[in-house]
C-alpha atoms as a PDB file:
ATOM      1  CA  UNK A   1     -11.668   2.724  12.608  1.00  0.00           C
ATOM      2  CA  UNK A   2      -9.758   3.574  15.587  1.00  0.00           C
ATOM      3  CA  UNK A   3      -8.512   7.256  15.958  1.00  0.00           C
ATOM      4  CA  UNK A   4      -5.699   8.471  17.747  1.00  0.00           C
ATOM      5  CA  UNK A   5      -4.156  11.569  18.508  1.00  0.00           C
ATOM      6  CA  UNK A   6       0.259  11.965  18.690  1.00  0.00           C
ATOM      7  CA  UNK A   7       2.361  14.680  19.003  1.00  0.00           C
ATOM      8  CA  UNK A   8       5.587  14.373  17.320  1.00  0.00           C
ATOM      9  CA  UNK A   9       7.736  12.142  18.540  1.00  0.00           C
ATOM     10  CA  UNK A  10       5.251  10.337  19.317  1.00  0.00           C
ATOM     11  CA  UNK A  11       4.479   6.068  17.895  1.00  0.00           C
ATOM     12  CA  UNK A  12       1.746   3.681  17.887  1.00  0.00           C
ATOM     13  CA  UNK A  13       2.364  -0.453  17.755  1.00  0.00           C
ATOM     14  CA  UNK A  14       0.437  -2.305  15.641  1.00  0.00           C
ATOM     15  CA  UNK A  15       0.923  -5.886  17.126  1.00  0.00           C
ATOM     16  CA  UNK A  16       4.330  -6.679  18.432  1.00  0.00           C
ATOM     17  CA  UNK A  17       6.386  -5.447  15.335  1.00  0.00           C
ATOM     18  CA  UNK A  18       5.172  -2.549  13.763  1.00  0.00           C
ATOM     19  CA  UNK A  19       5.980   0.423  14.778  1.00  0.00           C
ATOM     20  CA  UNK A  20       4.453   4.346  12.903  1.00  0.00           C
ATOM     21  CA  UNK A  21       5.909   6.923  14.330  1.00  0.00           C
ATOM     22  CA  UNK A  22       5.139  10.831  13.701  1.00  0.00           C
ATOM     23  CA  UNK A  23       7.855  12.215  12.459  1.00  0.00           C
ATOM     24  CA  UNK A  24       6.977  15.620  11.181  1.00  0.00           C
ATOM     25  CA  UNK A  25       3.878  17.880  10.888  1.00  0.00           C
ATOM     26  CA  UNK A  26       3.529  20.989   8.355  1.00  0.00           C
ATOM     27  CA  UNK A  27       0.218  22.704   7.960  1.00  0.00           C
ATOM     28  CA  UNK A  28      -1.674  19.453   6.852  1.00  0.00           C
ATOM     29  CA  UNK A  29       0.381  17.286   5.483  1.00  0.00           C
ATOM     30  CA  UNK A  30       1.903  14.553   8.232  1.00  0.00           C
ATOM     31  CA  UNK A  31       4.909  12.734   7.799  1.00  0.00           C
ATOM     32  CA  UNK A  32       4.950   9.258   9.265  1.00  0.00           C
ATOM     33  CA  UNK A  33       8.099   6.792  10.039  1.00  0.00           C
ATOM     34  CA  UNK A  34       7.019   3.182   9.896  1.00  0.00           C
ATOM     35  CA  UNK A  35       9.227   0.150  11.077  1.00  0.00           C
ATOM     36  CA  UNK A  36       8.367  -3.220   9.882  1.00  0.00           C
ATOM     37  CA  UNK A  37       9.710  -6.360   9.570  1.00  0.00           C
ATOM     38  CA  UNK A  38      11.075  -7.172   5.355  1.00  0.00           C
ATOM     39  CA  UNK A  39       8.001  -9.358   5.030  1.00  0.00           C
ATOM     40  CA  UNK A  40       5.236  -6.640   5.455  1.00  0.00           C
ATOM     41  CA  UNK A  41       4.794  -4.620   2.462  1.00  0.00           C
ATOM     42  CA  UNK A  42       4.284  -1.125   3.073  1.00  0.00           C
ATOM     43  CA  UNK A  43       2.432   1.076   0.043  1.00  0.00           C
ATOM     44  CA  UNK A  44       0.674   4.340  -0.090  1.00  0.00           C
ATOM     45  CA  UNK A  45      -3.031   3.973  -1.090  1.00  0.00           C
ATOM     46  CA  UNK A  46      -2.705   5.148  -4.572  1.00  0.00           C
ATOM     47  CA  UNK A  47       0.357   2.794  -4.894  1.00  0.00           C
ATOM     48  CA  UNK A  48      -1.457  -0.439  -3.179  1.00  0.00           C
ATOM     49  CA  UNK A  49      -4.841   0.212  -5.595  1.00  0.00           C
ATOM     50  CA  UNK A  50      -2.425   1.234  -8.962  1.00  0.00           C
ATOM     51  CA  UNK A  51      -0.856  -2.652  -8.597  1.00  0.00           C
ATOM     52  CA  UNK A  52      -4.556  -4.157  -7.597  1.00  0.00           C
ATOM     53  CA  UNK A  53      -5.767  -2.692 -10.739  1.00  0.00           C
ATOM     54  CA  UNK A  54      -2.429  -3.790 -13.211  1.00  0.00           C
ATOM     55  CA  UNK A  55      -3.330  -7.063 -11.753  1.00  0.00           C
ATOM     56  CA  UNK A  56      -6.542  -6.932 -12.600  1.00  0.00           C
ATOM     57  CA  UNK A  57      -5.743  -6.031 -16.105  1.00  0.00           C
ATOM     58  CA  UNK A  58      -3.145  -8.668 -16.928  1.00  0.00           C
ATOM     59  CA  UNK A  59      -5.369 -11.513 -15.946  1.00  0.00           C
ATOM     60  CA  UNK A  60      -7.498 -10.401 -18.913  1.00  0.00           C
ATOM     61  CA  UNK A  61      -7.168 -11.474 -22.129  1.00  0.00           C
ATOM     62  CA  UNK A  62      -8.936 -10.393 -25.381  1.00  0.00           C
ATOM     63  CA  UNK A  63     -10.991 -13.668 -26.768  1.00  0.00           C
ATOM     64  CA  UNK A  64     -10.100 -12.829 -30.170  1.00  0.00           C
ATOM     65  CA  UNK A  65      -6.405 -13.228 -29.600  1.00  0.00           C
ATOM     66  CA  UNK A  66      -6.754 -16.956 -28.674  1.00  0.00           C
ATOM     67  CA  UNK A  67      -8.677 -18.307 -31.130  1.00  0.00           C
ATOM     68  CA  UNK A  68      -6.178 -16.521 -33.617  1.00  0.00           C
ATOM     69  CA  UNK A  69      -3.527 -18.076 -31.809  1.00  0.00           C
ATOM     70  CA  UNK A  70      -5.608 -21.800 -31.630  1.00  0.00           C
ATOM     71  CA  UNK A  71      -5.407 -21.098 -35.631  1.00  0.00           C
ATOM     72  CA  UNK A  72      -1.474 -20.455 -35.870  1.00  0.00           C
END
């Protein structure tokens, strides 16, 4: 993990086009800008592990279900 230190103001580039700026900071919470092309999806942690997980849960199926529906 790479660690930096920025005042406000301040940015970081990751590659060529993305850009995370700090924007504001109150006690300890930090509030970030981040500029990045359409294509790059940008999530919180929580939000990026809540959709892993739904996915995870809709590619499973109860057993049961299918053989009732092999039976319709």
């Amino acid at each position: 993990m790479l660690v930096l230190s920025r005042k406000v103001g301040e940015s970081i580039m990751i590659g060529e086009d993305i850009k995370v700026k700090v924007i504001a900071v109150d006690g300890d919470q930090v509030k970030l800008g981040i500029e990045a092309p359409r294509s790059v999806k940008v999530d919180r942690q929580e939000v990026f592990e809540a959709i892993q997980q739904e996915n995870r849960d809709a590619t499973q199926f109860d057993t049961n279900l299918l053989e009732q529906l092999k039976n319709y």
